[in-house]
Protein backbone atom coordinates (compact mmCIF):
# COMPACT_ATOMS: atom_id res chain seq x y z
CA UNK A 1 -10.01 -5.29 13.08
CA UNK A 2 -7.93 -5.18 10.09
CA UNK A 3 -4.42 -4.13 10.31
CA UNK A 4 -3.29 -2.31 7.24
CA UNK A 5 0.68 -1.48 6.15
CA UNK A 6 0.69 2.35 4.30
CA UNK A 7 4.25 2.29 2.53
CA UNK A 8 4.61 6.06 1.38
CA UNK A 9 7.61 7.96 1.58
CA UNK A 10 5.75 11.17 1.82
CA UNK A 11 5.31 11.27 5.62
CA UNK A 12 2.44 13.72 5.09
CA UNK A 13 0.46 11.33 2.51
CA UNK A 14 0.88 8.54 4.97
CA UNK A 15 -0.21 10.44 7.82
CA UNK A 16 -3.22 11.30 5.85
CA UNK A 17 -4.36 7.67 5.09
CA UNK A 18 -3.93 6.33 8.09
CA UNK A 19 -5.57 9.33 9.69
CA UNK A 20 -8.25 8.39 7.07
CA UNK A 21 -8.07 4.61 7.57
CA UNK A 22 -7.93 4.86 11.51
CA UNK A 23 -11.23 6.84 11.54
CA UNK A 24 -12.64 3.72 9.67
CA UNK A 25 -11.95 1.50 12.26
CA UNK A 26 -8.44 -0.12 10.55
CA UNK A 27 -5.14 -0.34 12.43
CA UNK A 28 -2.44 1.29 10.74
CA UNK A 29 1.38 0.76 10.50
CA UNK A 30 3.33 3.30 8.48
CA UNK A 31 6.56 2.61 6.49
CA UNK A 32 8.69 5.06 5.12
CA UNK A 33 10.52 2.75 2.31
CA UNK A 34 10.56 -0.34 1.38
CA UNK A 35 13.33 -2.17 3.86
CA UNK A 36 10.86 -0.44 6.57
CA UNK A 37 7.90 -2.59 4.98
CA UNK A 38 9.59 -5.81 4.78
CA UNK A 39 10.79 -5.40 8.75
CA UNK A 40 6.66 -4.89 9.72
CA UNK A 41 5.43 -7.50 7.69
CA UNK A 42 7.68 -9.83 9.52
CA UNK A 43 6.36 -8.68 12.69
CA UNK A 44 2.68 -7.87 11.95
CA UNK A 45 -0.23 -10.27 10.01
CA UNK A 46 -1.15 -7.37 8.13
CA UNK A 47 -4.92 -7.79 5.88
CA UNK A 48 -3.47 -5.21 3.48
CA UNK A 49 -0.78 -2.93 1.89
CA UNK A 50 -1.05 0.06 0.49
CA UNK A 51 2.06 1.27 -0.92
CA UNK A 52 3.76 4.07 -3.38
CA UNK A 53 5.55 3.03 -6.11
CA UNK A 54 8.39 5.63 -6.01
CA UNK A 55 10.11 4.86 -2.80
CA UNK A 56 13.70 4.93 -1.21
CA UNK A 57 16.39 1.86 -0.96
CA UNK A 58 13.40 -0.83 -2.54
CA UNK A 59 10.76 0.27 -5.32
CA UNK A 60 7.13 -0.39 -4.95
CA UNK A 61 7.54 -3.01 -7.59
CA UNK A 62 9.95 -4.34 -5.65
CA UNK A 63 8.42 -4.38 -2.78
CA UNK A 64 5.07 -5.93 -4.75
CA UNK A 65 7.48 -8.75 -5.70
CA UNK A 66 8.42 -9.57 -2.21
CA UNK A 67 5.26 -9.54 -0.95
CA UNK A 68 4.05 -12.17 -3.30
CA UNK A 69 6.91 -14.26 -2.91
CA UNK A 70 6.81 -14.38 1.10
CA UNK A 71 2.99 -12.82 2.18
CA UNK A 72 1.32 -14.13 -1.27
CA UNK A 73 -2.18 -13.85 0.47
CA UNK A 74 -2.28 -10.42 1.57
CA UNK A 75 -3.30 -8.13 -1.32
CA UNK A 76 -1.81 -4.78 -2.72
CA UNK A 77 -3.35 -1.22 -3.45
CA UNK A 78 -1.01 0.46 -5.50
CA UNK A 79 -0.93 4.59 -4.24
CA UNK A 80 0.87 6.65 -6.99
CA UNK A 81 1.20 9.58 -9.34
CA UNK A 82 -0.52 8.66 -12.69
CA UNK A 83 2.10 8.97 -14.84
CA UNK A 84 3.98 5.95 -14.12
CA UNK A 85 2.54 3.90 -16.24
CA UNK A 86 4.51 1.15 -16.92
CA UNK A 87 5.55 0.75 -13.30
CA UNK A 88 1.41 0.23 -12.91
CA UNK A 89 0.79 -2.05 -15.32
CA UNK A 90 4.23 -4.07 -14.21
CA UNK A 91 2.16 -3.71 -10.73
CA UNK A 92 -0.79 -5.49 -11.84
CA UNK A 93 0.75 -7.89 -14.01
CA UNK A 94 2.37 -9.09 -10.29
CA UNK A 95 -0.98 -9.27 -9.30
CA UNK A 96 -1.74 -6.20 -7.01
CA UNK A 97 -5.70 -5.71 -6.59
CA UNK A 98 -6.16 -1.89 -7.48
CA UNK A 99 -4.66 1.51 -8.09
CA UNK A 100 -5.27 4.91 -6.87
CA UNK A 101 -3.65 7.94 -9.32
CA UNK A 102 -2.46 11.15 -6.58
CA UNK A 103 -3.93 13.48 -5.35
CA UNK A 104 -6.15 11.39 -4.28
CA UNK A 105 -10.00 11.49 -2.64
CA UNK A 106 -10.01 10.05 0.63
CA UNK A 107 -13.61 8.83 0.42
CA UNK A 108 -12.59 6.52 -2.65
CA UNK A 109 -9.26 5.60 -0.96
CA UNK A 110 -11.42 3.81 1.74
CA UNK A 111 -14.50 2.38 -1.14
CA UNK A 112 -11.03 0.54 -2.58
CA UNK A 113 -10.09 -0.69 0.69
CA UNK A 114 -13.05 -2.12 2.11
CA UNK A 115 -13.70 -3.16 -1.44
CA UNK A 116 -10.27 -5.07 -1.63
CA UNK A 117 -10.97 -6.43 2.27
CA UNK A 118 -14.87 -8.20 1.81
């Protein structure tokens, strides 16, 4: 079973994908900001993130950067508002594996992530 890390500061958005994701079978951790995040990923193997980009005390970008510096193997689904832009394509210039603009669909949220996982 894959084991999945939602960073999302929105505690009702992360609810919502890992009710979504847990329904598909994944395990699901949820992080409220970024220092949260870096504290599971040193005590989970986690086969994915998905993460905001606007977050308390550490950015997404931030916390994209750290994630390829210590966990460079486990890939990144950016979650965020569309308008960010640059913040995105800063994102997948660091390598993260897709983006999904909110609101978002649920049904497509979990096409990306078994897409990302195969």
């Amino acid at each position: 079973m894959s084991k999945v890390l939602v960073v999302e500061d929105n505690e009702m958005v992360a609810n919502a994908v890992a009710f979504k994701l847990q329904r598909e079978g994944y395990e699901v951790i949820i992080a409220l900001d970024g220092r949260e995040a870096q504290k599971e990923l040193a005590a989970h193997q986690f086969q994915l993130i998905i993460t905001d980009i606007m977050l308390p005390y550490m950015n997404g970008i931030e916390l994209i950067e750290f994630v390829k510096n210590n966990y460079e193997s486990i890939p990144i689904i950016v979650l965020s508002v569309a308008n960010q832009e640059k913040m995105i394509m800063n994102a997948f210039q660091l390598g993260v594996k897709d983006f999904i603009a909110k609101p978002f669909n649920p049904n497509e949220l979990i096409l990306r992530v078994k897409r990302v996982l195969q």
